[in-house]
Protein backbone atom coordinates (compact mmCIF):
# COMPACT_ATOMS: atom_id res chain seq x y z
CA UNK A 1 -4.91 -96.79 -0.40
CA UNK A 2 -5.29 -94.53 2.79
CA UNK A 3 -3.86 -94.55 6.65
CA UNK A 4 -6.48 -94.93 9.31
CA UNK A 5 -5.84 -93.15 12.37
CA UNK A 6 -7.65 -93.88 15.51
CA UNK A 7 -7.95 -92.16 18.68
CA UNK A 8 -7.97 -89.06 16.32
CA UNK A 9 -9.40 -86.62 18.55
CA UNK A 10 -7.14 -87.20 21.03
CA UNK A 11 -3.60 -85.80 22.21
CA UNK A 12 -1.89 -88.43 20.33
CA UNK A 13 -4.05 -89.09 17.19
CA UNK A 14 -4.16 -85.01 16.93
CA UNK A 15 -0.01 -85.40 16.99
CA UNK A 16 -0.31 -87.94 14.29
CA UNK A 17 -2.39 -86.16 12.39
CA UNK A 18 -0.40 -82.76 12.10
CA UNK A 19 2.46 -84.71 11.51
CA UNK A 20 1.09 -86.96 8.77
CA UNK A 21 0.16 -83.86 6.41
CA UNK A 22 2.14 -82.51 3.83
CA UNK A 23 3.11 -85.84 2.90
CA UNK A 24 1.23 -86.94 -0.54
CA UNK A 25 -0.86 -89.86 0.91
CA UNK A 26 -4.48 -90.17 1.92
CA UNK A 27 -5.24 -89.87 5.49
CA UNK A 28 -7.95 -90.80 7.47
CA UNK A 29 -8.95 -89.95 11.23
CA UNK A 30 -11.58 -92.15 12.93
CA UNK A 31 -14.48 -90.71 14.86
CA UNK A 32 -17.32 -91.49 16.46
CA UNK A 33 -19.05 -88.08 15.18
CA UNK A 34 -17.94 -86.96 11.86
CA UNK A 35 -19.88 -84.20 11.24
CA UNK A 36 -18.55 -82.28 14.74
CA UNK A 37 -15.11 -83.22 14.07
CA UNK A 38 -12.63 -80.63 13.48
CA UNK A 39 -9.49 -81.62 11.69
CA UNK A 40 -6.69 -80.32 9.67
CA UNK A 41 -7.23 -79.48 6.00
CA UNK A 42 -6.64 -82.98 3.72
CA UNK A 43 -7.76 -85.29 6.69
CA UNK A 44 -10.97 -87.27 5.94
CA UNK A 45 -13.61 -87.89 9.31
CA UNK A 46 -14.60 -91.59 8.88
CA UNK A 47 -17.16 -93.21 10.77
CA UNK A 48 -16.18 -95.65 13.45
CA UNK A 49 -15.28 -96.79 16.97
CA UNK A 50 -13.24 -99.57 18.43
CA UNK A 51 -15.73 -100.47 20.68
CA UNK A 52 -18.41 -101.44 17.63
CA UNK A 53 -16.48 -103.83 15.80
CA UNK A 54 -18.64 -103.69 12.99
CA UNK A 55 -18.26 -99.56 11.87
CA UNK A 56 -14.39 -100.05 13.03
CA UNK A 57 -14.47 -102.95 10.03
CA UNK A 58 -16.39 -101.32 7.77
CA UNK A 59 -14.02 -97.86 7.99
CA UNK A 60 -11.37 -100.34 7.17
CA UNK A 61 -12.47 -100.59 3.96
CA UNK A 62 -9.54 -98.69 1.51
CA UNK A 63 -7.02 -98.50 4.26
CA UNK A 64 -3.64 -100.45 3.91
CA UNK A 65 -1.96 -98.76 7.10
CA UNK A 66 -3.38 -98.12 10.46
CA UNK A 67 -2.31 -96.35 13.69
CA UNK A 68 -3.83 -98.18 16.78
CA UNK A 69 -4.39 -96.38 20.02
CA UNK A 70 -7.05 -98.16 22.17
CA UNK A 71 -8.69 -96.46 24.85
CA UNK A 72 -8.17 -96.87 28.34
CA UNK A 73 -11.85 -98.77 28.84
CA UNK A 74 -12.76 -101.87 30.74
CA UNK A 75 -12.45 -103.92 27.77
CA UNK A 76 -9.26 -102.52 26.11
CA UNK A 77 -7.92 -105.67 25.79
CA UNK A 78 -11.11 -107.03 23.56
CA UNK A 79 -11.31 -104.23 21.60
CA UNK A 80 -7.41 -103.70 20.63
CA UNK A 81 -7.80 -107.82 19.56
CA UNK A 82 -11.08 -107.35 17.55
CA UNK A 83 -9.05 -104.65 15.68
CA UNK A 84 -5.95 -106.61 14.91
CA UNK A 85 -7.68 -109.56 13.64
CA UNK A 86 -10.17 -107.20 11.52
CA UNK A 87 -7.07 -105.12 10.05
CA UNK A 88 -5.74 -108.44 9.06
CA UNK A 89 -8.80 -109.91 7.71
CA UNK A 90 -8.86 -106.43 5.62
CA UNK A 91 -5.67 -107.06 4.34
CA UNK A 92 -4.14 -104.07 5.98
CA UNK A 93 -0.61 -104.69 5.23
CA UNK A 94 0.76 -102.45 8.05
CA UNK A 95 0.15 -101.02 11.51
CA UNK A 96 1.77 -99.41 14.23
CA UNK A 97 0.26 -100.12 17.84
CA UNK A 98 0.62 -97.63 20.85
CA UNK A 99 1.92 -99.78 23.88
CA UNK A 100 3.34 -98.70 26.76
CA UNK A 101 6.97 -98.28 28.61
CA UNK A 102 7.72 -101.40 31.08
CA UNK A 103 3.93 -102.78 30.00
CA UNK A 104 5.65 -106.09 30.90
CA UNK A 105 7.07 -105.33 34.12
CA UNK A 106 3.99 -103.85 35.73
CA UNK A 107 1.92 -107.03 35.57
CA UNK A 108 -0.84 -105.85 38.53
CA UNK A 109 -1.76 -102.72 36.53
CA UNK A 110 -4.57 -103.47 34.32
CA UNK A 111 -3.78 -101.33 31.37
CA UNK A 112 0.12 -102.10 31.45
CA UNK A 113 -0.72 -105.53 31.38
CA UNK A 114 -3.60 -105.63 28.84
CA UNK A 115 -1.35 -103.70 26.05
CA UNK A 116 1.77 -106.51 26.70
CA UNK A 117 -1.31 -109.26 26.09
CA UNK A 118 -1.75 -107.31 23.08
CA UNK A 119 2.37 -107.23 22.33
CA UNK A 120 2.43 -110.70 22.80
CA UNK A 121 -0.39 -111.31 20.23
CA UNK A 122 0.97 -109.27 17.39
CA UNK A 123 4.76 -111.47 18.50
CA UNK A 124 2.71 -114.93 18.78
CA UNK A 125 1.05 -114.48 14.88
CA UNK A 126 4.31 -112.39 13.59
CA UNK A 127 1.88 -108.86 12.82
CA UNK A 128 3.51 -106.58 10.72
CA UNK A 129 3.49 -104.09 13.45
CA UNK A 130 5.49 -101.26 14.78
CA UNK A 131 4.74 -101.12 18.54
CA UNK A 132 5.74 -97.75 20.30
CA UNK A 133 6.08 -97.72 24.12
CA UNK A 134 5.88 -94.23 25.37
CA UNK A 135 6.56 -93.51 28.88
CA UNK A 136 4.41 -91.00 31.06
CA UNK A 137 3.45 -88.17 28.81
CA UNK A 138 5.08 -84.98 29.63
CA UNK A 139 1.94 -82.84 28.96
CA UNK A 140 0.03 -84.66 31.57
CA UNK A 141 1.47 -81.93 33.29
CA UNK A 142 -0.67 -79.57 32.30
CA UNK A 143 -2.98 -80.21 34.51
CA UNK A 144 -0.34 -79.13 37.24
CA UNK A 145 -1.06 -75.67 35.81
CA UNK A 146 -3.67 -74.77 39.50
CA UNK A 147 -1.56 -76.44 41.52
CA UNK A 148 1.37 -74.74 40.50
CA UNK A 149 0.58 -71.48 40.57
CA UNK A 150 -2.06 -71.41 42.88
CA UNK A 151 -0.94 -74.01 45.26
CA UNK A 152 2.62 -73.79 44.56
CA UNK A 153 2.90 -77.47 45.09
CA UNK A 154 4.22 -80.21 42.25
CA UNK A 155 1.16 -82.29 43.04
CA UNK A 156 1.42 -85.85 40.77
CA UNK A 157 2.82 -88.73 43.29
CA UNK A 158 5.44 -89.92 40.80
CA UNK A 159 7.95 -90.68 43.94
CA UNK A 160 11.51 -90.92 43.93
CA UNK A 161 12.84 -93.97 41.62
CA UNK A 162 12.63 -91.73 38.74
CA UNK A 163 10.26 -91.34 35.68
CA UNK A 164 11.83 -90.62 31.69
CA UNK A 165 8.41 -88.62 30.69
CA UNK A 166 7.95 -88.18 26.99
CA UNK A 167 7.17 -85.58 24.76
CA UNK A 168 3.90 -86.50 23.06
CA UNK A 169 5.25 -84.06 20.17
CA UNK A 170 8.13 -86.77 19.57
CA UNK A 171 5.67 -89.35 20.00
CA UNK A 172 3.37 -88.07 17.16
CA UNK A 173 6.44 -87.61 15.16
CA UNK A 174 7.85 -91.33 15.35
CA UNK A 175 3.68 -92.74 15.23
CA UNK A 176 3.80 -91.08 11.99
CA UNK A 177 7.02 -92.05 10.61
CA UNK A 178 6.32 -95.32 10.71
CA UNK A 179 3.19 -94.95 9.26
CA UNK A 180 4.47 -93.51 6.36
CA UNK A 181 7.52 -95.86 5.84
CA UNK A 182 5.09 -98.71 6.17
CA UNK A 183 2.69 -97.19 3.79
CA UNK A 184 5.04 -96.15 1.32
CA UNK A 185 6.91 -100.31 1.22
CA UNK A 186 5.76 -102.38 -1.21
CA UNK A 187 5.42 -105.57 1.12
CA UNK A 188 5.03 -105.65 4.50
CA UNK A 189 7.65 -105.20 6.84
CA UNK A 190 8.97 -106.87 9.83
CA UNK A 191 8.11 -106.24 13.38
CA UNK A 192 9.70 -103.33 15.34
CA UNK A 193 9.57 -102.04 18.79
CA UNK A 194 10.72 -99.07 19.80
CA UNK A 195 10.86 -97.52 23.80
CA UNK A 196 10.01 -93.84 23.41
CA UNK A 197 11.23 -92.37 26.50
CA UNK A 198 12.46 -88.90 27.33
CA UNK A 199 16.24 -87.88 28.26
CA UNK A 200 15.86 -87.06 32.21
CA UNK A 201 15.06 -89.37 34.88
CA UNK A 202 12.57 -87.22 36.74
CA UNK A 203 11.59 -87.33 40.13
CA UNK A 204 8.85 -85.19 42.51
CA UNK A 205 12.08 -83.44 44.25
CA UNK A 206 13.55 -82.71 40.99
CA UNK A 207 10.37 -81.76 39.25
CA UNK A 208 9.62 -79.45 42.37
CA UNK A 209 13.26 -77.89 41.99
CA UNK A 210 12.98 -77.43 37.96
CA UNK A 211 9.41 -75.68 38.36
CA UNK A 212 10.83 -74.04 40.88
CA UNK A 213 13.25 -72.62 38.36
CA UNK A 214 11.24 -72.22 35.47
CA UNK A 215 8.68 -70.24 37.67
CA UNK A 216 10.99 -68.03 39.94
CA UNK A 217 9.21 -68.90 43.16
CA UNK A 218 9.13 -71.86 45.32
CA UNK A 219 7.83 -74.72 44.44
CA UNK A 220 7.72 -77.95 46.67
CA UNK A 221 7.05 -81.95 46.41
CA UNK A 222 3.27 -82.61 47.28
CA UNK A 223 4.38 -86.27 48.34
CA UNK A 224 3.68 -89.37 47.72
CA UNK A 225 0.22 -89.85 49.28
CA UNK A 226 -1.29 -92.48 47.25
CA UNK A 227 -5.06 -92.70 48.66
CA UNK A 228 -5.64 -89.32 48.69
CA UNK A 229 -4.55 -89.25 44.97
CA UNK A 230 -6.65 -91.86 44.29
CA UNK A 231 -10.14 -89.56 46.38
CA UNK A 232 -9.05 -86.85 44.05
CA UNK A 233 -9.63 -88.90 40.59
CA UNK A 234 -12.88 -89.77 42.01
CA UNK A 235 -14.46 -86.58 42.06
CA UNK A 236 -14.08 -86.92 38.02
CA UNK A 237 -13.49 -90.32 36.66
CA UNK A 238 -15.31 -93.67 37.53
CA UNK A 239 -13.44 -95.83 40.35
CA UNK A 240 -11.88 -98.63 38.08
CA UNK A 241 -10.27 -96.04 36.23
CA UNK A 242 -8.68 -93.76 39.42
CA UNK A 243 -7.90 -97.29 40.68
CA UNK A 244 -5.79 -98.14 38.06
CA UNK A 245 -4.32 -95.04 37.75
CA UNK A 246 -3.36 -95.42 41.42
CA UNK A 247 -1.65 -98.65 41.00
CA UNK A 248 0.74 -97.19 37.67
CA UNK A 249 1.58 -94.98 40.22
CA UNK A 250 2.21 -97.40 42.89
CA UNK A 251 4.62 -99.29 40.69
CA UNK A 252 6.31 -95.52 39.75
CA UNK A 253 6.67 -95.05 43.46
CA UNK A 254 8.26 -98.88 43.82
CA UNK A 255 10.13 -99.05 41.12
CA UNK A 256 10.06 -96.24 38.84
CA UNK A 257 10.46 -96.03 34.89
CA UNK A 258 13.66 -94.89 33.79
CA UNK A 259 15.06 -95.42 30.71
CA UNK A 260 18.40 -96.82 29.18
CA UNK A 261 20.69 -94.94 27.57
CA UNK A 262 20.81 -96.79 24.81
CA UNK A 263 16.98 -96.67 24.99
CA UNK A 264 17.54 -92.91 24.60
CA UNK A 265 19.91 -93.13 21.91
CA UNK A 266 17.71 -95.23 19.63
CA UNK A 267 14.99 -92.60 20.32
CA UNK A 268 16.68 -89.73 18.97
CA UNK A 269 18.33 -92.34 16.11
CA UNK A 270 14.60 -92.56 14.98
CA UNK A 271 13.20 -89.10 15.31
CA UNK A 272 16.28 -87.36 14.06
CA UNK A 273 16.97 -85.20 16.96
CA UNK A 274 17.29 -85.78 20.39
CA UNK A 275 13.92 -86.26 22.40
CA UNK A 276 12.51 -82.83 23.87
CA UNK A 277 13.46 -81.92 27.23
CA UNK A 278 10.92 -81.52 30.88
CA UNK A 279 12.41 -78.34 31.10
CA UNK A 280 11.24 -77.12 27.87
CA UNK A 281 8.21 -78.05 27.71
CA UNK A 282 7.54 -76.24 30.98
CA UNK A 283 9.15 -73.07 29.75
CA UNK A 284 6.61 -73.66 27.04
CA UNK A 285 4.05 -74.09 29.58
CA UNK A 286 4.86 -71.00 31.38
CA UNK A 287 4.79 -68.96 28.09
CA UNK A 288 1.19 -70.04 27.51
CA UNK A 289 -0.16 -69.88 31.03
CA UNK A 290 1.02 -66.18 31.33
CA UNK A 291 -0.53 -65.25 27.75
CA UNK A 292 -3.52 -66.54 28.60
């Protein structure tokens, strides 16, 4: 029997996937193009997409595990249920669903809310599921790299309630963790849920400061300016999407996303070392940027 990863040419799935090898069990990465995919030696490119429910079933055939990440689409919701119920139909006796940090607290932001539907689905027929709830991915950061250095501004309007960004290396790490200890069990196994959340409650001011720092030249706060956020993910995504994006970061603004300590502790408990740090990964960041 074989693990099914979706969303396998993304960050995540490409996390999952480097972490999965080495590990003695067949692995298999979903894609809508197989012969253009590119993926690390041992991994298998099987046809399929969540949004046509019919490959998505058929690529099911074989697989006893499966790592969910739906795509942030209109119809999210629809397709993360189709998959469920056709990984149960299959008699795929584990999976482990990518949700998202607070998804039930932030009940006017479309794709919060959809994945909580989705949580409450997998709680409502008792899914042997692991859900993961990452917070705001560290490495969206990346894309801070012009503004940065060109603009020297910190430019995403996270505000000042506080955000504990993840690591989407730890998050990999933990996806496939679970995947393999719910491959390797005999039976199925209980539900879990797990908060993956980072160790710093970051702010704009105190991302400013850091890259600041990290940098050695000043750095300030773009600010909080919501609409002209949302005229900037225009130029490149369709409006639903900028929309909603404005909204998460509405509710950042409002009421931010910061995470327990115990929350924290539980992390680490499960990775086996304590989540990785903002101010790494911009070091990191730095290192690149000035090699390239």
């Amino acid at each position: 029997m074989a693990i099914l990863v979706t969303g396998s040419t993304g960050t995540i799935g490409s996390h999952v996937l480097s972490s999965l090898q080495g590990h003695g069990t067949e692995i298999r990465a979903l894609t809508r193009s197989p012969e253009k995919a590119r993926f690390p030696e041992g991994i298998e490119s099987v046809n399929g997409d969540l949004g046509d429910v019919t490959s998505f079933r058929n690529a099911l055939s074989g697989v006893s595990t499966l790592f969910l990440l739906a795509p942030n689409v209109p119809d999210e919701l629809t397709q993360t249920m189709l998959a469920l119920n056709a990984a149960r139909e299959a008699g795929v006796k584990g999976i482990v669903y990518l949700s998202v940090f607070k998804a039930e607290h932030y009940t006017d932001v479309p794709h919060f809310f959809g994945k909580y539907a989705v949580e409450q689905m997998i709680a409502a027929l008792d899914l042997p599921v692991t859900v993961l709830r990452p917070a705001y991915f560290i490495q969206n950061d990346l894309r801070q790299k012009d503004a940065l250095l060109g603009g020297g501004v910190y430019g995403m309007p996270i505000g000042d309630k506080g955000i504990s960004m993840v690591d989407v290396r730890d998050i990999g790490e933990v996806a496939a963790l679970e995947l393999l200890r719910r491959e390797h069990s005999a039976t199925p196994l209980v539900r879990e849920t797990y908060e993956l959340v980072g160790p710093d409650s970051l702010t704009g001011d105190i991302l400013a400061h850091l890259w600041s720092e990290v940098l050695g030249r000043p750095i300030r706060y773009a600010g909080n300016d919501l609409k002209g956020f949302e005229e900037r993910l225009n130029s490149f995504l369709p409006a639903w999407h900028a929309y909603d994006l404005r909204l998460m970061f509405n509710r950042y603004q409002q009421d931010g996303a910061v995470a327990s300590p115990a929350e924290v502790a539980r992390f680490a408990q499960l990775l086996g070392h304590p989540p990785r740090s903002y101010r790494d990964f911009a070091k990191d960041a730095v290192t690149q940027w000035t090699k390239a």
